[in-house]
N, C-alpha and C. Protein backbone atom coordinates (compact mmCIF):
# COMPACT_ATOMS: atom_id res chain seq x y z
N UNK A 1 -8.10 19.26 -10.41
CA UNK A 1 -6.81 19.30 -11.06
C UNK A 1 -7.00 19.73 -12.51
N UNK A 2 -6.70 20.91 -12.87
CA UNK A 2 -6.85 21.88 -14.36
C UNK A 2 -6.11 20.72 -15.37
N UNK A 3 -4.63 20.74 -14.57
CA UNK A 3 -4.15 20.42 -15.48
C UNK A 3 -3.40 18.48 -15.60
N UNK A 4 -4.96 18.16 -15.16
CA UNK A 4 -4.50 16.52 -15.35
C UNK A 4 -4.83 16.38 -16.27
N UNK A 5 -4.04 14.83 -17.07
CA UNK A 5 -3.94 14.75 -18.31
C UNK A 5 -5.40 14.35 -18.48
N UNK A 6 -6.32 13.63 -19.72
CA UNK A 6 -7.16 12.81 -19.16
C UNK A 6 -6.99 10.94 -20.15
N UNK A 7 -7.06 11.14 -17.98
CA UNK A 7 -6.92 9.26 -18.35
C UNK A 7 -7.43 8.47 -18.10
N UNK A 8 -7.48 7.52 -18.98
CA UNK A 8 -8.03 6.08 -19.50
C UNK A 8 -9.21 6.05 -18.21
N UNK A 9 -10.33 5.94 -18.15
CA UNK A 9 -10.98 5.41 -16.84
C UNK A 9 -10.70 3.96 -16.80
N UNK A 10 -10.20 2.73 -17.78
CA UNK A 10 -9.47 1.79 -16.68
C UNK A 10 -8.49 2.03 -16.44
N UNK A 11 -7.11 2.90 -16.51
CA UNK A 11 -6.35 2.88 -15.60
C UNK A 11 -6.71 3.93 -14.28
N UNK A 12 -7.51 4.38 -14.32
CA UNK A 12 -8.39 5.78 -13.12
C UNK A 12 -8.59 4.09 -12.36
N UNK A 13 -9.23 3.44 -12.78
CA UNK A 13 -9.81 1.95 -12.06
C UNK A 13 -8.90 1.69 -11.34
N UNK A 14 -8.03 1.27 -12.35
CA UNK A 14 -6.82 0.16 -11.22
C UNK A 14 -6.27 0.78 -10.56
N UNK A 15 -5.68 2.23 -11.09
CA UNK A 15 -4.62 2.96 -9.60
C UNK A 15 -6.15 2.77 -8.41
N UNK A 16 -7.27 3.34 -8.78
CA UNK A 16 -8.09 3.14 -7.57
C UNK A 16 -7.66 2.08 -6.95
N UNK A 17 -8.04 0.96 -7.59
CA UNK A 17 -7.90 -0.38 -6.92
C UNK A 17 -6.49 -0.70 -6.08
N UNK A 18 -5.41 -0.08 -6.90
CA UNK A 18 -4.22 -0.10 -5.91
C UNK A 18 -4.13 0.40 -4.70
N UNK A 19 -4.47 1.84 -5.03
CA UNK A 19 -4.63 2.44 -3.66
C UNK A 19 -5.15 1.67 -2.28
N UNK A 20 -6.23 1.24 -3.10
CA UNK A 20 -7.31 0.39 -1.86
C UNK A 20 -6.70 -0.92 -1.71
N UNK A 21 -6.16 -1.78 -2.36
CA UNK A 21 -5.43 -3.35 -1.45
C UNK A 21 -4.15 -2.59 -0.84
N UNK A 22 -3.61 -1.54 -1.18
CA UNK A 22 -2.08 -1.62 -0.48
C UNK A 22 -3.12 -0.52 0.80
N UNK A 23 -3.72 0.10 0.50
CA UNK A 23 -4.66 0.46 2.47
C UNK A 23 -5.07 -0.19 3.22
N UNK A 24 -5.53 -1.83 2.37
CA UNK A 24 -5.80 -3.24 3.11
C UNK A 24 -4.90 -4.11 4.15
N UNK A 25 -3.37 -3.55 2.88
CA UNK A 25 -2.44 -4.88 3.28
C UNK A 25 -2.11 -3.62 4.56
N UNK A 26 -1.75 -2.80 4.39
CA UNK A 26 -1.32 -1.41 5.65
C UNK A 26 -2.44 -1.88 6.55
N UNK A 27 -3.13 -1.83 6.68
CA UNK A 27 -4.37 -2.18 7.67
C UNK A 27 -4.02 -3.33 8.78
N UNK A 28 -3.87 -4.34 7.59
CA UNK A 28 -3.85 -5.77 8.26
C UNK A 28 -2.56 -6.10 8.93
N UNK A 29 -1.31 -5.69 8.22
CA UNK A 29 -0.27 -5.62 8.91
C UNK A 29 0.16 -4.76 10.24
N UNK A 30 -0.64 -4.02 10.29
CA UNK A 30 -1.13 -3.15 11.56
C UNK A 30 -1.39 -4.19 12.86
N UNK A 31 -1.95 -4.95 12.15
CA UNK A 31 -2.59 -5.77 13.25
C UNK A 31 -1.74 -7.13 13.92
N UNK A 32 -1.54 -7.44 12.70
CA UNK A 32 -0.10 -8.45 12.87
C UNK A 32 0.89 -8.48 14.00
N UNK A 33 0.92 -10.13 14.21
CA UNK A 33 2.58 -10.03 15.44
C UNK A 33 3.33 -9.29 14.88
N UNK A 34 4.88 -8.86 15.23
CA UNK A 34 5.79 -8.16 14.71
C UNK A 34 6.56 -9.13 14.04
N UNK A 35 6.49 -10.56 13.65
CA UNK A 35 7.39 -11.82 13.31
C UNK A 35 6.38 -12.88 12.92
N UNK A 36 6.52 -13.08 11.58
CA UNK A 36 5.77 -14.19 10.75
C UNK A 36 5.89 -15.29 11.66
N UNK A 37 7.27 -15.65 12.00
CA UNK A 37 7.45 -16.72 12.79
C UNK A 37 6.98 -16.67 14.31
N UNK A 38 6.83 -17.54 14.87
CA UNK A 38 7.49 -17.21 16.80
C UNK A 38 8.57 -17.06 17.03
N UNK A 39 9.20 -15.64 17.73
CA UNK A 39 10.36 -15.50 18.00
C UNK A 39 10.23 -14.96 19.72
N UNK A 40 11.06 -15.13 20.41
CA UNK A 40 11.03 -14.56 21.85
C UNK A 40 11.41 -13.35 21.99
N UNK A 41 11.12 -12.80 22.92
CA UNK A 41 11.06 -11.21 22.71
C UNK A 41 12.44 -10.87 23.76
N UNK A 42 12.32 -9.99 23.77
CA UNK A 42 14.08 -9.15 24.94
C UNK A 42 13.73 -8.12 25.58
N UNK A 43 14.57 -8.23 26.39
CA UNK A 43 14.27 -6.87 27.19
C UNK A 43 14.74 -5.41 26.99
N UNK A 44 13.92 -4.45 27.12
CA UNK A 44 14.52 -3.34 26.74
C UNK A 44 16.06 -3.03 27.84
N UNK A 45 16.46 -1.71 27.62
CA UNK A 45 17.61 -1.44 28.42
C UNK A 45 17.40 -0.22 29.43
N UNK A 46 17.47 0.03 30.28
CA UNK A 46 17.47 0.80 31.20
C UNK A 46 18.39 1.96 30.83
N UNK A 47 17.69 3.30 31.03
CA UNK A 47 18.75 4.57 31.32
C UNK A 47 19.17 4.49 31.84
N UNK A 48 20.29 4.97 32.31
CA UNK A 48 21.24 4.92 33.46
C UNK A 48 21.07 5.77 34.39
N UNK A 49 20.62 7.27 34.06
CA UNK A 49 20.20 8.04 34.84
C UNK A 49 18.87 7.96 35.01
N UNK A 50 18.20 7.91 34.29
CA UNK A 50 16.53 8.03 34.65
C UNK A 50 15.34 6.82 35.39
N UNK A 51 16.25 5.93 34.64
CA UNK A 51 15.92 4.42 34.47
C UNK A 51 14.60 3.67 33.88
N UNK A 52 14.36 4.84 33.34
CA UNK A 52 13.08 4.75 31.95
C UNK A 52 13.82 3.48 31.09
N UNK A 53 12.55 2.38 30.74
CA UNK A 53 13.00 1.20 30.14
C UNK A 53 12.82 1.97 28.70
N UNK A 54 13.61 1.23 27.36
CA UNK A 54 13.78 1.92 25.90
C UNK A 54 14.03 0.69 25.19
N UNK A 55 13.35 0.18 24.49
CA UNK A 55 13.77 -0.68 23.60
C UNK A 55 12.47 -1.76 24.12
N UNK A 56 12.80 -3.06 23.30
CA UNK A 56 12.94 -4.85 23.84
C UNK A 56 11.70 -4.43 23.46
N UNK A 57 11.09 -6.28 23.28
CA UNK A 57 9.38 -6.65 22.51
C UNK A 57 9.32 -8.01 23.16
N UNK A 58 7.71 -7.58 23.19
CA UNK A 58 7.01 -8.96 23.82
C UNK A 58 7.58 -10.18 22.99
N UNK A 59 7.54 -11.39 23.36
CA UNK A 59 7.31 -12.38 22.30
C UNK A 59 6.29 -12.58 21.45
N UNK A 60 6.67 -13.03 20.06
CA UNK A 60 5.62 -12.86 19.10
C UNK A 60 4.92 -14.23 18.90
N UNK A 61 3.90 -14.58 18.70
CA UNK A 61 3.29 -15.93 18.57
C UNK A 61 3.71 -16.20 17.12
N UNK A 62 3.86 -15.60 16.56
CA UNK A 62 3.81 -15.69 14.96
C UNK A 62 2.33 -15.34 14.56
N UNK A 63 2.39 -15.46 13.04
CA UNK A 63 1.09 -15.46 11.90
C UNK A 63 0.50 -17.12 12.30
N UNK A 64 -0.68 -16.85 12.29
CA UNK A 64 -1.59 -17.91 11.88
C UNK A 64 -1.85 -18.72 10.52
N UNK A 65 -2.19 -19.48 10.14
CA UNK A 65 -1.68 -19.75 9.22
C UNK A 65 -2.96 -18.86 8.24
N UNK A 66 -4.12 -18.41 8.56
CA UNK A 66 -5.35 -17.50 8.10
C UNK A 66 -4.92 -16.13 7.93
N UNK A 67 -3.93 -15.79 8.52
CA UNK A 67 -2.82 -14.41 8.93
C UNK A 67 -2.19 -14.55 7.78
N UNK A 68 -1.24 -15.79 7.85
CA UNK A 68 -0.26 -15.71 6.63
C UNK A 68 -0.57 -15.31 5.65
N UNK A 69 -1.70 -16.07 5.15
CA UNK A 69 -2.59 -16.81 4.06
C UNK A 69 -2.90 -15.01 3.18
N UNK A 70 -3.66 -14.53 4.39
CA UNK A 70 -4.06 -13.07 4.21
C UNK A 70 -3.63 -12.13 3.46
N UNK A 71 -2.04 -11.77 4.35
CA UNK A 71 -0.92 -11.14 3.77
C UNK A 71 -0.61 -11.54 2.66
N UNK A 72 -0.22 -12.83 2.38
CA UNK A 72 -0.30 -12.69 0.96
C UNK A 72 -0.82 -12.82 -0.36
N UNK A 73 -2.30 -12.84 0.19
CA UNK A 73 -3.11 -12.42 -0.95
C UNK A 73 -2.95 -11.26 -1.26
N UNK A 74 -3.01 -10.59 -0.19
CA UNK A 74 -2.51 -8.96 -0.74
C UNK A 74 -1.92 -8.46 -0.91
N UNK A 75 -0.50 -8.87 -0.35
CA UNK A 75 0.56 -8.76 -0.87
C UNK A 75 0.80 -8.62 -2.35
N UNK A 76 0.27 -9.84 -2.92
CA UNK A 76 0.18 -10.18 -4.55
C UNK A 76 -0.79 -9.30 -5.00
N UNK A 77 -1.77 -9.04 -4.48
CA UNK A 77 -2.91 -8.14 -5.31
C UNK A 77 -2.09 -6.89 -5.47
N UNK A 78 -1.43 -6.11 -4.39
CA UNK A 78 -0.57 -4.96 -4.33
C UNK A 78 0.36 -5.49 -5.51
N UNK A 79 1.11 -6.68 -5.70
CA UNK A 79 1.80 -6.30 -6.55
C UNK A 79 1.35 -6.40 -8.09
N UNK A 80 0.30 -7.08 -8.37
CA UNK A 80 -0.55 -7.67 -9.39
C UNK A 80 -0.84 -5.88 -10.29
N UNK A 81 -1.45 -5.72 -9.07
CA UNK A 81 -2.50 -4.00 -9.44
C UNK A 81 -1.04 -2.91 -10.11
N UNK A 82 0.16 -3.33 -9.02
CA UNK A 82 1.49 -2.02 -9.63
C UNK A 82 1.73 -2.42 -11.01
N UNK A 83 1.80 -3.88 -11.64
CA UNK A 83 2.16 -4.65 -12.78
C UNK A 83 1.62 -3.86 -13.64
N UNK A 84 0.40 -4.04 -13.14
CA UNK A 84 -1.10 -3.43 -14.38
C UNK A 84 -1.12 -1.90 -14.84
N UNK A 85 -0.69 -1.47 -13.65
CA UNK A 85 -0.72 0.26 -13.72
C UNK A 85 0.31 0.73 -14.07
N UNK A 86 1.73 -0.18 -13.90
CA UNK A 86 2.81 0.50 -14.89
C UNK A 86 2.84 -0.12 -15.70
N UNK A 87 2.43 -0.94 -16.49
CA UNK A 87 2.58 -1.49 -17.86
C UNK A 87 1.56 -0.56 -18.61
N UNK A 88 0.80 -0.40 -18.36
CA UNK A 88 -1.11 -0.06 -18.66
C UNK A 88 -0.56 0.84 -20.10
N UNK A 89 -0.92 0.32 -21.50
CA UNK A 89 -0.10 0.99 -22.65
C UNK A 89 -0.64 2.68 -22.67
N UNK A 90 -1.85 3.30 -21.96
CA UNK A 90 -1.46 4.73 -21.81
C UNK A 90 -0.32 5.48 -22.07
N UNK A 91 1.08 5.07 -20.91
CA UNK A 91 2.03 5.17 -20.90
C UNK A 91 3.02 5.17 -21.87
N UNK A 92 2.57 4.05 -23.02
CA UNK A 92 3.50 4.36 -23.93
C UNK A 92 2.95 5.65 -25.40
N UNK A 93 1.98 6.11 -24.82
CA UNK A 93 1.71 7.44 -25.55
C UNK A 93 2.14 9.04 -25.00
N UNK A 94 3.18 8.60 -24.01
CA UNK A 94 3.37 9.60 -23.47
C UNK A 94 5.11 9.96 -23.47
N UNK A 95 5.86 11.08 -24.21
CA UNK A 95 7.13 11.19 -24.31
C UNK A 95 7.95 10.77 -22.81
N UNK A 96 9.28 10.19 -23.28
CA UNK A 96 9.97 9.63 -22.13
C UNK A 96 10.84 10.42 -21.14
N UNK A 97 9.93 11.90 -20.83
CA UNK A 97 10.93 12.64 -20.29
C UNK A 97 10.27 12.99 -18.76
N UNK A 98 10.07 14.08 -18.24
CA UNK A 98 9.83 14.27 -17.39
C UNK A 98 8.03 14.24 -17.29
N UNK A 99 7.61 14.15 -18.76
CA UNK A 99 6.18 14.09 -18.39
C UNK A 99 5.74 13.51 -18.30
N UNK A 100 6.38 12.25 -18.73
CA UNK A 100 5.54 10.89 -18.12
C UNK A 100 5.52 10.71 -16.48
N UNK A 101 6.92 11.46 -15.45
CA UNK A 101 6.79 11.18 -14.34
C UNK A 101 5.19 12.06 -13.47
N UNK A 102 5.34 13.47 -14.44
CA UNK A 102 4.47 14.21 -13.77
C UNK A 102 2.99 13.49 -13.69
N UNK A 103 2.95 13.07 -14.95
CA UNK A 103 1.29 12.52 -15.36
C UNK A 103 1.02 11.15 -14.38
N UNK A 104 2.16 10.47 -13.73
CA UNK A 104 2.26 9.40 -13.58
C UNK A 104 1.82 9.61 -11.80
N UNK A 105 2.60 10.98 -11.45
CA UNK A 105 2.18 11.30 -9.85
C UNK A 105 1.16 12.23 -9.92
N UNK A 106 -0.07 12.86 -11.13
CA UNK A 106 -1.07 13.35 -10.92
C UNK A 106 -1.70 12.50 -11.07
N UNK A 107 -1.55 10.84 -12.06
CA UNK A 107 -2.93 9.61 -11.54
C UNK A 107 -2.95 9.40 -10.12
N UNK A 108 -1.87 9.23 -9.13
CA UNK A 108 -1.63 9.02 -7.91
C UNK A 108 -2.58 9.81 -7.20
N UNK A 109 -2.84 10.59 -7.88
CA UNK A 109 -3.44 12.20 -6.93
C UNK A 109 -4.67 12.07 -7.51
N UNK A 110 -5.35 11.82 -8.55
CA UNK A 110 -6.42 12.36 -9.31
C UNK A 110 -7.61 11.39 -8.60
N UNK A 111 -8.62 12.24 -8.28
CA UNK A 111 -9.56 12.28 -6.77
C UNK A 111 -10.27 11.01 -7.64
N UNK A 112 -10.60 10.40 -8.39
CA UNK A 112 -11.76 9.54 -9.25
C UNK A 112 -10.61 8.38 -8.88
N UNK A 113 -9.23 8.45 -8.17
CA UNK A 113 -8.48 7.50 -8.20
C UNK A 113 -7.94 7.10 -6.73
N UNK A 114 -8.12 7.89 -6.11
CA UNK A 114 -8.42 7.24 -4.35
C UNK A 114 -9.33 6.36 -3.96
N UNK A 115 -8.51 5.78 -2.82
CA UNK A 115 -9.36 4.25 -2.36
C UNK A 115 -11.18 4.59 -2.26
N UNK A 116 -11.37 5.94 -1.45
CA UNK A 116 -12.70 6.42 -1.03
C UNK A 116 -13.67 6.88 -2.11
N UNK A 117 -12.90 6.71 -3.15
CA UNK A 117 -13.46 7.35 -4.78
C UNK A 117 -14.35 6.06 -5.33
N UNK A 118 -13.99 4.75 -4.69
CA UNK A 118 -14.82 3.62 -5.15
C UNK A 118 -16.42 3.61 -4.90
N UNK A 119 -16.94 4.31 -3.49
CA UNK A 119 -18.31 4.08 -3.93
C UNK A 119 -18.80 5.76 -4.81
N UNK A 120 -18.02 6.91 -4.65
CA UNK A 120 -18.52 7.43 -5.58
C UNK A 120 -18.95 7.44 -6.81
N UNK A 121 -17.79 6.42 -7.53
CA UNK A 121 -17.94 5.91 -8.89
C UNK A 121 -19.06 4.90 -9.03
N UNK A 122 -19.80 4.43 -8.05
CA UNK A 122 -20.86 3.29 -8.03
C UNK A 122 -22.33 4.40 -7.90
N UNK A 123 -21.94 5.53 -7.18
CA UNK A 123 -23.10 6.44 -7.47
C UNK A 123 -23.16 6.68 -8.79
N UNK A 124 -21.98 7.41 -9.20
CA UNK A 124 -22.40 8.32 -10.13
C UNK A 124 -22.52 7.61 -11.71
């Protein structure tokens, strides 16, 4: 990227770090019942012509309480890390117009700031 600004390597850090708990919490919620709670599931509905079933979900056991617990550690870390990275005073050296948005979605982008960029930065 020619024309990224250049920034702070701790905020290069933390968007890293964001990237990587909100790919965690995406991960783990992947895995998750579809319902924190236990809820009973329904049946889908039948086509009328085809009679292909469409819809309805198993019943969910709920989160465990190690499940719960999980989610929202990271939950909070995801939101902890956004706190840090939009406050991060960089930002307030930068005019309040459209260039702060641009600079703001080339840290998003800037390769030293992806989740997979963490053990490079331990090489290099």
């Amino acid at each position: 990227m020619a024309d990224t600004p250049p920034f702070p390597d701790d905020l290069i850090e933390l968007q890293q770090r964001l990237h990587q708990a909100r790919s965690e919490h995406t991960a783990l919620c992947r895995t998750l019942p579809w319902s924190v709670e236990p809820l009973p599931g329904w049946p889908g509905t039948a086509h009328p012509h085809t009679g292909e079933v469409n819809g309805g979900r198993e019943a969910s056991p709920g989160y465990t309480p190690e499940q719960e617990a999980e989610e929202a550690r990271l939950w909070g870390l995801v939101r902890e890390l956004s706190i840090e990275v939009s406050t991060h005073p960089y930002w307030a050296t930068l005019p309040k117009d459209d260039t702060l948005v641009k600079a703001r979605m080339q840290l998003k982008q800037h390769p030293k700031a992806q989740p997979d960029a963490a053990g490079d930065a331990l090489v290099a």
